[in-house]
PDB file of N, CA and C in Angstrom:
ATOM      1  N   UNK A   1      -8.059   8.318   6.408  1.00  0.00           N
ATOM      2  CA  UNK A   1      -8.897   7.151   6.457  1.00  0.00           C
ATOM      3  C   UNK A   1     -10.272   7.574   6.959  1.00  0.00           C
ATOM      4  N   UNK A   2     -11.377   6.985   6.456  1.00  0.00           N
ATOM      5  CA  UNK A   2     -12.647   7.211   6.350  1.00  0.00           C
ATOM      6  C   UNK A   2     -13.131   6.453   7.010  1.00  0.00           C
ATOM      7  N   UNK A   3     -14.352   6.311   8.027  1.00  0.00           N
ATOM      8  CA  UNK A   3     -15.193   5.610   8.529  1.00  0.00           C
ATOM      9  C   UNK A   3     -16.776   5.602   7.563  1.00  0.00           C
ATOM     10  N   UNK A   4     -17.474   4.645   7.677  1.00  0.00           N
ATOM     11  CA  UNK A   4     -18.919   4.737   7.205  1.00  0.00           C
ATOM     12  C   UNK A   4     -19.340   3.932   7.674  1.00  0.00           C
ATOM     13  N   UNK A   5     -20.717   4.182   8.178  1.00  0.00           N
ATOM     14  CA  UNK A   5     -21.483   2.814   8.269  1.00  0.00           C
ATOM     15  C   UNK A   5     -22.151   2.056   7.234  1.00  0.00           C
ATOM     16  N   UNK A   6     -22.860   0.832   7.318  1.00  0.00           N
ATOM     17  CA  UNK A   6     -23.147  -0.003   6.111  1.00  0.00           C
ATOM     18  C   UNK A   6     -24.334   0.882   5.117  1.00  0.00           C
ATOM     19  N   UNK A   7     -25.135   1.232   5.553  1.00  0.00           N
ATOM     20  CA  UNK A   7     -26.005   1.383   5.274  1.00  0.00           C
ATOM     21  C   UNK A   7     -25.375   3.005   4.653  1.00  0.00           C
ATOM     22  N   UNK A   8     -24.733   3.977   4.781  1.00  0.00           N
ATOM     23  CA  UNK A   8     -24.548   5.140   4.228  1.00  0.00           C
ATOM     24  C   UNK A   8     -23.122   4.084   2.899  1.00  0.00           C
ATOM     25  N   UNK A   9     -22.769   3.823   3.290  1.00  0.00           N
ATOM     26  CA  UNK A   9     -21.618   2.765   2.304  1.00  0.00           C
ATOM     27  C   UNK A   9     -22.458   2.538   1.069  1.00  0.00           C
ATOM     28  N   UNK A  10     -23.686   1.207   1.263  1.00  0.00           N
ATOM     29  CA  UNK A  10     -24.688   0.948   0.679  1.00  0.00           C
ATOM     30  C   UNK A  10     -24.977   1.752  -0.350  1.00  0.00           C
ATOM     31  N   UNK A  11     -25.633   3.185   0.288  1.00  0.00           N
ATOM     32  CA  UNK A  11     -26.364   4.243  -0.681  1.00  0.00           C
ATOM     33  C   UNK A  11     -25.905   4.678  -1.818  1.00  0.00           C
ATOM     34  N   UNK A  12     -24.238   4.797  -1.400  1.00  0.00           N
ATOM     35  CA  UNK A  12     -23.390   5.749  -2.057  1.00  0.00           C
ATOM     36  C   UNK A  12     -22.603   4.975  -2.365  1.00  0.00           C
ATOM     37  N   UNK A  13     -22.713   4.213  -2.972  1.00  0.00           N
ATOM     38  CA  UNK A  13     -21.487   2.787  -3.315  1.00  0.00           C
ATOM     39  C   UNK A  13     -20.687   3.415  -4.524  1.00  0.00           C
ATOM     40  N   UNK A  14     -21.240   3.621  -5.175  1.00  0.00           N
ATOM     41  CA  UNK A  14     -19.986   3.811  -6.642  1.00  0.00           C
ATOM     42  C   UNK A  14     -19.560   5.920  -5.783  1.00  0.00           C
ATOM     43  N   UNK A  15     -20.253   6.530  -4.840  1.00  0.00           N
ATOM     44  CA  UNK A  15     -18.973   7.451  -4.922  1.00  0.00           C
ATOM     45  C   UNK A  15     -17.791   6.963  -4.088  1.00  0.00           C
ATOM     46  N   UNK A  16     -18.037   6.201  -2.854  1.00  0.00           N
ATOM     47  CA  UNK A  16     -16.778   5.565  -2.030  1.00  0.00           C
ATOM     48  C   UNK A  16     -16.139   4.672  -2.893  1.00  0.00           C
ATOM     49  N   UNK A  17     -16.796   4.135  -3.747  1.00  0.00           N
ATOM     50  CA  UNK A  17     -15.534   3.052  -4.723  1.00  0.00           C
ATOM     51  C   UNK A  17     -14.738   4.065  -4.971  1.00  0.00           C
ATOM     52  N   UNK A  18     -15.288   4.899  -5.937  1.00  0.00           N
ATOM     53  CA  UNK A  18     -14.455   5.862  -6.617  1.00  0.00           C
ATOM     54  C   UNK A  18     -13.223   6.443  -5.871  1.00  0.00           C
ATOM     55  N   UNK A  19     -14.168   7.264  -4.697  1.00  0.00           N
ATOM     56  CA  UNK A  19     -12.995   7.524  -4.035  1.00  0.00           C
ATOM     57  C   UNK A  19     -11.742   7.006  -3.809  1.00  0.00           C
ATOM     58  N   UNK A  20     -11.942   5.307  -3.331  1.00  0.00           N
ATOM     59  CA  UNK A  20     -11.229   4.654  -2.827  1.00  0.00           C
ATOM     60  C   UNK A  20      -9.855   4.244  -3.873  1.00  0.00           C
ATOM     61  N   UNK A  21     -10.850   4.139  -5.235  1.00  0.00           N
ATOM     62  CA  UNK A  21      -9.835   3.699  -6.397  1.00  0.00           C
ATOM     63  C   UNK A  21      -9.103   5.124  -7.297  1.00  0.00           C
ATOM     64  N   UNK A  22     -10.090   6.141  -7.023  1.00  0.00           N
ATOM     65  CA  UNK A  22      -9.074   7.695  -7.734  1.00  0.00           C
ATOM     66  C   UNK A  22      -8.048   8.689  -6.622  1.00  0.00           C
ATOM     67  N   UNK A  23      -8.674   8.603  -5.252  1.00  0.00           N
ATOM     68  CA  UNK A  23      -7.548   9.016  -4.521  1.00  0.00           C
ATOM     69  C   UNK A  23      -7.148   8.267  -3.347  1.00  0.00           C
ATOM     70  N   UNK A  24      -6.840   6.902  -3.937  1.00  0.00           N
ATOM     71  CA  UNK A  24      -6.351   6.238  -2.797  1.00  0.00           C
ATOM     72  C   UNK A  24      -6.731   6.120  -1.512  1.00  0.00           C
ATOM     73  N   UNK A  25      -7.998   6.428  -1.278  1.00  0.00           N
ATOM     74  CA  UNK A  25      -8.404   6.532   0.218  1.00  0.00           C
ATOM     75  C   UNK A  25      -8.315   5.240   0.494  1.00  0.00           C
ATOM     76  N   UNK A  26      -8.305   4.902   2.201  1.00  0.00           N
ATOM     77  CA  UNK A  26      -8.183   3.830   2.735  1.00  0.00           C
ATOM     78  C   UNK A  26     -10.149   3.792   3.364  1.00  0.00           C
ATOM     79  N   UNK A  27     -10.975   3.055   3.104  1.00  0.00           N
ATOM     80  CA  UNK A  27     -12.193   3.132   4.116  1.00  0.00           C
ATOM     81  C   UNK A  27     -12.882   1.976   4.674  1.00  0.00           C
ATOM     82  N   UNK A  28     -13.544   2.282   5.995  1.00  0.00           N
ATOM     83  CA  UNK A  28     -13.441   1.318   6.611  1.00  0.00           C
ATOM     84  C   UNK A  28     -15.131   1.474   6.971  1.00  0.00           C
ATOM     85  N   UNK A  29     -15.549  -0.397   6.546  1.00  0.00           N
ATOM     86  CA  UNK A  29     -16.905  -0.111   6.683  1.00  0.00           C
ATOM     87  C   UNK A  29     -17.560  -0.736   7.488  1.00  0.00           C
ATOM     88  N   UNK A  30     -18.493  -0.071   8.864  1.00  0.00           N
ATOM     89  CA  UNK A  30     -18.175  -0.435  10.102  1.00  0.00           C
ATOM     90  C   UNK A  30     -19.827  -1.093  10.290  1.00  0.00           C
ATOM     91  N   UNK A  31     -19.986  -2.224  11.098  1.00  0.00           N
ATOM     92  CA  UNK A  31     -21.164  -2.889  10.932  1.00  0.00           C
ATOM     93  C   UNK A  31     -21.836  -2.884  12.380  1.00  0.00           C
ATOM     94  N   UNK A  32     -22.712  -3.508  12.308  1.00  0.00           N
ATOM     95  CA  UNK A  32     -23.794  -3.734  14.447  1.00  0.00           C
ATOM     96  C   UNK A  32     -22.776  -4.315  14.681  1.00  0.00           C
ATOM     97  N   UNK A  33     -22.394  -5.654  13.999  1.00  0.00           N
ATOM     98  CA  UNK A  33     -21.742  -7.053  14.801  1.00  0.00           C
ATOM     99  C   UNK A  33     -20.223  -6.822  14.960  1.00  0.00           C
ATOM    100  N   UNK A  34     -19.725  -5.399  14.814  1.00  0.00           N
ATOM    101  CA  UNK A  34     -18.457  -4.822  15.045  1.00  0.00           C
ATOM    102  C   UNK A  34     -17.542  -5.605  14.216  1.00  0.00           C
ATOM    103  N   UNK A  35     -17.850  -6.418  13.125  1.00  0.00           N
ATOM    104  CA  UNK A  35     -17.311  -7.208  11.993  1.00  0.00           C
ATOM    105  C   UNK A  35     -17.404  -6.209  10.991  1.00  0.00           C
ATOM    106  N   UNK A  36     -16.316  -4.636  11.245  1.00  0.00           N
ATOM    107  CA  UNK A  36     -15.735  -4.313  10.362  1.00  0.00           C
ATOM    108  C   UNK A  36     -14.953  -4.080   8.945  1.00  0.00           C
ATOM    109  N   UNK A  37     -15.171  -4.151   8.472  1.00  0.00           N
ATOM    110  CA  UNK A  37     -14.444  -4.071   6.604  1.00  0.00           C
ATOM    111  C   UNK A  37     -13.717  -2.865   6.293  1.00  0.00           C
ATOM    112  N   UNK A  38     -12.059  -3.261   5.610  1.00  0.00           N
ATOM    113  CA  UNK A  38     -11.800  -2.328   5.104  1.00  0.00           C
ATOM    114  C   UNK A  38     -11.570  -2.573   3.837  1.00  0.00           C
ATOM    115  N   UNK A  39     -11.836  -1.725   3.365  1.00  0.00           N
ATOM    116  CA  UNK A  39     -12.027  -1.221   1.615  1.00  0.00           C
ATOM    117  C   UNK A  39     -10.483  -0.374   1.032  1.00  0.00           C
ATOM    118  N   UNK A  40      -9.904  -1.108  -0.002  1.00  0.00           N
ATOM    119  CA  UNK A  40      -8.692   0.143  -0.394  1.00  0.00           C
ATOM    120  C   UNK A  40      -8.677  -0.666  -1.787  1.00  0.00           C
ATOM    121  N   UNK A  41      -7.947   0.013  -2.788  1.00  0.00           N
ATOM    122  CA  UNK A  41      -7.690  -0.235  -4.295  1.00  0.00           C
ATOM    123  C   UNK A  41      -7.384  -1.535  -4.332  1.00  0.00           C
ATOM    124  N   UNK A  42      -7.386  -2.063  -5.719  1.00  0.00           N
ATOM    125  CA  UNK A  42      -6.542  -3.002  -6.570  1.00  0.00           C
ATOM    126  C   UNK A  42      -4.480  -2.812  -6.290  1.00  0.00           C
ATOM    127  N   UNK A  43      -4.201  -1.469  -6.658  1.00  0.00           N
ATOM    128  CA  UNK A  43      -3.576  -1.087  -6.608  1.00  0.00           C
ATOM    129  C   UNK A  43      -2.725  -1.049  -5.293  1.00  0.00           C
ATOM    130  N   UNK A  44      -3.572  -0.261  -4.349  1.00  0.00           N
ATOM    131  CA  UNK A  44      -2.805  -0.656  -2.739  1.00  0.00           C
ATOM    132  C   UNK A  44      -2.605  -2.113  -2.520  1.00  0.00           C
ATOM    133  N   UNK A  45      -3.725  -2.822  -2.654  1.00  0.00           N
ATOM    134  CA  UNK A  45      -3.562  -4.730  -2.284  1.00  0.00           C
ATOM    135  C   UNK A  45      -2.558  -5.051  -2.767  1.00  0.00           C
ATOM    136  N   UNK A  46      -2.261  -4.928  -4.342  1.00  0.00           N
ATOM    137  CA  UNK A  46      -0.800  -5.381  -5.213  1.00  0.00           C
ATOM    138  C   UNK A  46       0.380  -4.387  -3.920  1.00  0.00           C
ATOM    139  N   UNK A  47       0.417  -3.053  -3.646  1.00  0.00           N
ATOM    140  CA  UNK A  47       1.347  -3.160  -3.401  1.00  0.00           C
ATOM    141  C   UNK A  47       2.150  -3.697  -1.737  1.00  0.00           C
ATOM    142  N   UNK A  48       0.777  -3.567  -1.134  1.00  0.00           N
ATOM    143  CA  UNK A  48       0.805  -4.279   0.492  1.00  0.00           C
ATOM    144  C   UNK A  48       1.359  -5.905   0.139  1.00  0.00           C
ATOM    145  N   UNK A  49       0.900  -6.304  -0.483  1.00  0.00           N
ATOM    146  CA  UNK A  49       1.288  -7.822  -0.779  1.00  0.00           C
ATOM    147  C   UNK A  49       2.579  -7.780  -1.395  1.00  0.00           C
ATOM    148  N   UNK A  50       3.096  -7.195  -2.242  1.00  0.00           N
ATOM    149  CA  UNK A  50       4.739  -6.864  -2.744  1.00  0.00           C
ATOM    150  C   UNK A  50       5.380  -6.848  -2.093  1.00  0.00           C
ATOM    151  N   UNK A  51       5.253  -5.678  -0.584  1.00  0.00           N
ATOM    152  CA  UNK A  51       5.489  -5.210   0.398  1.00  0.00           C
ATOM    153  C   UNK A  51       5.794  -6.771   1.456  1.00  0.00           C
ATOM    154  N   UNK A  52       4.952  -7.386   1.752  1.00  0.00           N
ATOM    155  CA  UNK A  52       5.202  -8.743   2.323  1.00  0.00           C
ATOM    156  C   UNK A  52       6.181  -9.599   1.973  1.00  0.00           C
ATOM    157  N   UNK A  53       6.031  -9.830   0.466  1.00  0.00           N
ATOM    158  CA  UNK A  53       6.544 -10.986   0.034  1.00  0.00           C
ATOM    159  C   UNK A  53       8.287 -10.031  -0.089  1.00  0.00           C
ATOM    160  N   UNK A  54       8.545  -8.922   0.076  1.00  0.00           N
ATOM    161  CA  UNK A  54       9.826  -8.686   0.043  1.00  0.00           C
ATOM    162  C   UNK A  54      10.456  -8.332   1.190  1.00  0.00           C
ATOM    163  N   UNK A  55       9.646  -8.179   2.672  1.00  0.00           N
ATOM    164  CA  UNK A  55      10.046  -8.044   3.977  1.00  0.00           C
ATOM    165  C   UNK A  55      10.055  -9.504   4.096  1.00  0.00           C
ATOM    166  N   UNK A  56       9.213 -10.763   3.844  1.00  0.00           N
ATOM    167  CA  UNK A  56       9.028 -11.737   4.777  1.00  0.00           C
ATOM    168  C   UNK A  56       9.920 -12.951   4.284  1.00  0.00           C
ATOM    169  N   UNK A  57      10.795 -12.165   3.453  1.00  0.00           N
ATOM    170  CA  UNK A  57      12.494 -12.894   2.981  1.00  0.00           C
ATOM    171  C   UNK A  57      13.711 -12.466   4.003  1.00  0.00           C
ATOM    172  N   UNK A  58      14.219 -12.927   4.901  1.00  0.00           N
ATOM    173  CA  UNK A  58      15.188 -12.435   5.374  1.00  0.00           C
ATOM    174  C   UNK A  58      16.099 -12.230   5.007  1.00  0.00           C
ATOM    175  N   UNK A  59      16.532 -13.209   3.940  1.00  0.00           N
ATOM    176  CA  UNK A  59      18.028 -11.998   2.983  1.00  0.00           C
ATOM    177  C   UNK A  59      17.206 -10.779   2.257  1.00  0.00           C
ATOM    178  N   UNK A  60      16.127 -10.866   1.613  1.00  0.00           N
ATOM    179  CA  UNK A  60      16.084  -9.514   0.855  1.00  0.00           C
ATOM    180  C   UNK A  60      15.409  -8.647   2.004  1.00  0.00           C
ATOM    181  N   UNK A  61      15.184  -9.155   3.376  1.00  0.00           N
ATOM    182  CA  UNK A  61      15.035  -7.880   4.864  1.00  0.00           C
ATOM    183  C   UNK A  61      16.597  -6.956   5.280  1.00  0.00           C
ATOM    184  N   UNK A  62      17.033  -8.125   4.916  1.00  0.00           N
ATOM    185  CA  UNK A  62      18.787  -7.519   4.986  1.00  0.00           C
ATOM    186  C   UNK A  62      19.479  -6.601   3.832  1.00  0.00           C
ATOM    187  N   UNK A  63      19.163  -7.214   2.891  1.00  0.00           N
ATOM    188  CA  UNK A  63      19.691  -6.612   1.424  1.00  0.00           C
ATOM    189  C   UNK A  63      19.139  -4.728   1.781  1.00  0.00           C
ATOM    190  N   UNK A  64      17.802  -5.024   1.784  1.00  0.00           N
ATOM    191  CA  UNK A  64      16.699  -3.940   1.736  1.00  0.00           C
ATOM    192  C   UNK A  64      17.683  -3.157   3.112  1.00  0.00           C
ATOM    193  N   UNK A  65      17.708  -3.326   3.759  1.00  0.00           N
ATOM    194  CA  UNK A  65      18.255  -2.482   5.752  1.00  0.00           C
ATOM    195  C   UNK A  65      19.375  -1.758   5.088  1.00  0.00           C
ATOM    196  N   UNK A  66      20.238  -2.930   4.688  1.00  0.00           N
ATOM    197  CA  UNK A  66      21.966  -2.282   4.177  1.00  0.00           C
ATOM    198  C   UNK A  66      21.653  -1.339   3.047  1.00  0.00           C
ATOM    199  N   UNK A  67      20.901  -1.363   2.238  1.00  0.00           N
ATOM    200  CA  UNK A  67      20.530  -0.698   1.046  1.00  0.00           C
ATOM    201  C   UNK A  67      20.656   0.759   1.849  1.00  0.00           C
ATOM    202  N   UNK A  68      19.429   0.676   2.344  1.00  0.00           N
ATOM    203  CA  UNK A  68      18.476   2.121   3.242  1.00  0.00           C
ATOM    204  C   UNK A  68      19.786   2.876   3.745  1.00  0.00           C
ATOM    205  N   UNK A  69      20.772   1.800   4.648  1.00  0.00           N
ATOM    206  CA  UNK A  69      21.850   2.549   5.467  1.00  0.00           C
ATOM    207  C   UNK A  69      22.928   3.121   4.708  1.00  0.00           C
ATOM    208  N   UNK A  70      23.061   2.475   3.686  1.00  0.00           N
ATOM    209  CA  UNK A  70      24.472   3.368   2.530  1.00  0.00           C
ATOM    210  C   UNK A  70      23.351   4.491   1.896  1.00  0.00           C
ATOM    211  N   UNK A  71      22.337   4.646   2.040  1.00  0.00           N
ATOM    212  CA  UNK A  71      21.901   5.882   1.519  1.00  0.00           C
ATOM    213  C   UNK A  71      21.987   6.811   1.963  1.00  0.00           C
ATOM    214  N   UNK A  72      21.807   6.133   3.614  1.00  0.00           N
ATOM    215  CA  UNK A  72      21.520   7.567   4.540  1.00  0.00           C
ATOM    216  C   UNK A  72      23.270   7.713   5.245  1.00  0.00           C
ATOM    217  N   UNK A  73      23.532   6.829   4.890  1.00  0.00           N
ATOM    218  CA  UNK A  73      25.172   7.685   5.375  1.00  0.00           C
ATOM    219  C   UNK A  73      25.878   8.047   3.852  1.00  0.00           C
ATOM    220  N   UNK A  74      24.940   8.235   2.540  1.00  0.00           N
ATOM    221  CA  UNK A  74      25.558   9.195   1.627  1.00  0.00           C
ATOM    222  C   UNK A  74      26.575   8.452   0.756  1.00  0.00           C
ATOM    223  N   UNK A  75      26.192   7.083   1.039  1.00  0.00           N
ATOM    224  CA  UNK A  75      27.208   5.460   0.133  1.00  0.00           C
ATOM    225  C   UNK A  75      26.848   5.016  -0.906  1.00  0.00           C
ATOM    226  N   UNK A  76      25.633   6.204  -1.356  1.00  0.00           N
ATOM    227  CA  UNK A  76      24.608   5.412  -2.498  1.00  0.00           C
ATOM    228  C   UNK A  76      25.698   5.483  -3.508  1.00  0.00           C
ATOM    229  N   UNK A  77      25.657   5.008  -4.636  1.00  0.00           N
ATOM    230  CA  UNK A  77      26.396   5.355  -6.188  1.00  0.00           C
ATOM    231  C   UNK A  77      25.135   5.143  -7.242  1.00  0.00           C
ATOM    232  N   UNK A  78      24.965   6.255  -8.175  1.00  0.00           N
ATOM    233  CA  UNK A  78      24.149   6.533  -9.267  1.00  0.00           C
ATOM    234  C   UNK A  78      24.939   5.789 -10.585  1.00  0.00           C
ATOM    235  N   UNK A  79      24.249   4.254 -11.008  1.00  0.00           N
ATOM    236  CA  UNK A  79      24.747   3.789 -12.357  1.00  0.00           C
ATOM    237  C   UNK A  79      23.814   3.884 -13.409  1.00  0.00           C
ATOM    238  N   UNK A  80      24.073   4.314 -14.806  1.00  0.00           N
ATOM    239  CA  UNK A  80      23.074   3.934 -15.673  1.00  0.00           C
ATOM    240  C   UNK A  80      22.404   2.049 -15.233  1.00  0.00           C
ATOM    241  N   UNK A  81      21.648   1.790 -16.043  1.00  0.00           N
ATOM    242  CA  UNK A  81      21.088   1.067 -16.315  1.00  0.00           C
ATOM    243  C   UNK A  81      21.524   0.091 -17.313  1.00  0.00           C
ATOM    244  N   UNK A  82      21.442   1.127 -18.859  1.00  0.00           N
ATOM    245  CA  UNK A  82      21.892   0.721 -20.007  1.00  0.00           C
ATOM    246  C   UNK A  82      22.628   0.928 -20.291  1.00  0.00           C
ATOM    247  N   UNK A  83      24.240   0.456 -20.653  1.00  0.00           N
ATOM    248  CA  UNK A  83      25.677   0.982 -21.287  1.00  0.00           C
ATOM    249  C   UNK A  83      25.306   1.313 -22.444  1.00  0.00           C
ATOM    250  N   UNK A  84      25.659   2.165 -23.036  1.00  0.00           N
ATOM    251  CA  UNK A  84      25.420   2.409 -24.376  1.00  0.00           C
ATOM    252  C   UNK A  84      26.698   2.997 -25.274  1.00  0.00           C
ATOM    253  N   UNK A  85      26.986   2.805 -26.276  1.00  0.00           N
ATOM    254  CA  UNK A  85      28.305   2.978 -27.141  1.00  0.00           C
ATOM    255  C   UNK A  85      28.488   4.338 -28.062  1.00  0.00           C
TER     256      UNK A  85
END
């Protein structure tokens, strides 16, 4: 994660976009009035917000826990997807 201030942000605007949207950087753009901004993809937002809306379900917080724990005690089972004939 990157710091900048406004004014170097400003100058160089399309290379920190870039950055932000070709290698995922997280950056944070820091002001006088300490009214901070952070900057991250299209891509991260979709998946932070996915991320919410599937923790801030308590059956699928549970589904998701029990999932994690038959993996890590080695309970997983590998099924196709598609049966096929």
């Amino acid at each position: 994660m990157e710091a900048v201030n406004y004014s170097t942000f400003r100058t160089n605007l399309k290379d920190y976009l870039d950055r932000v949207t070709d290698d995922y950087e997280t950056l944070i753009v820091t002001r006088k009035n300490e009214k901070n901004v952070v900057i991250i993809s299209a891509d991260e937002y979709d998946n932070l917000m996915e991320n919410v809306h599937l923790l801030g379900n308590e059956a699928n917080r549970r589904r998701l826990m029990e999932s994690k724990k038959q993996l890590e005690e080695g309970l997983a089972a590998s099924r196709n997807l598609l049966e096929t004939d």
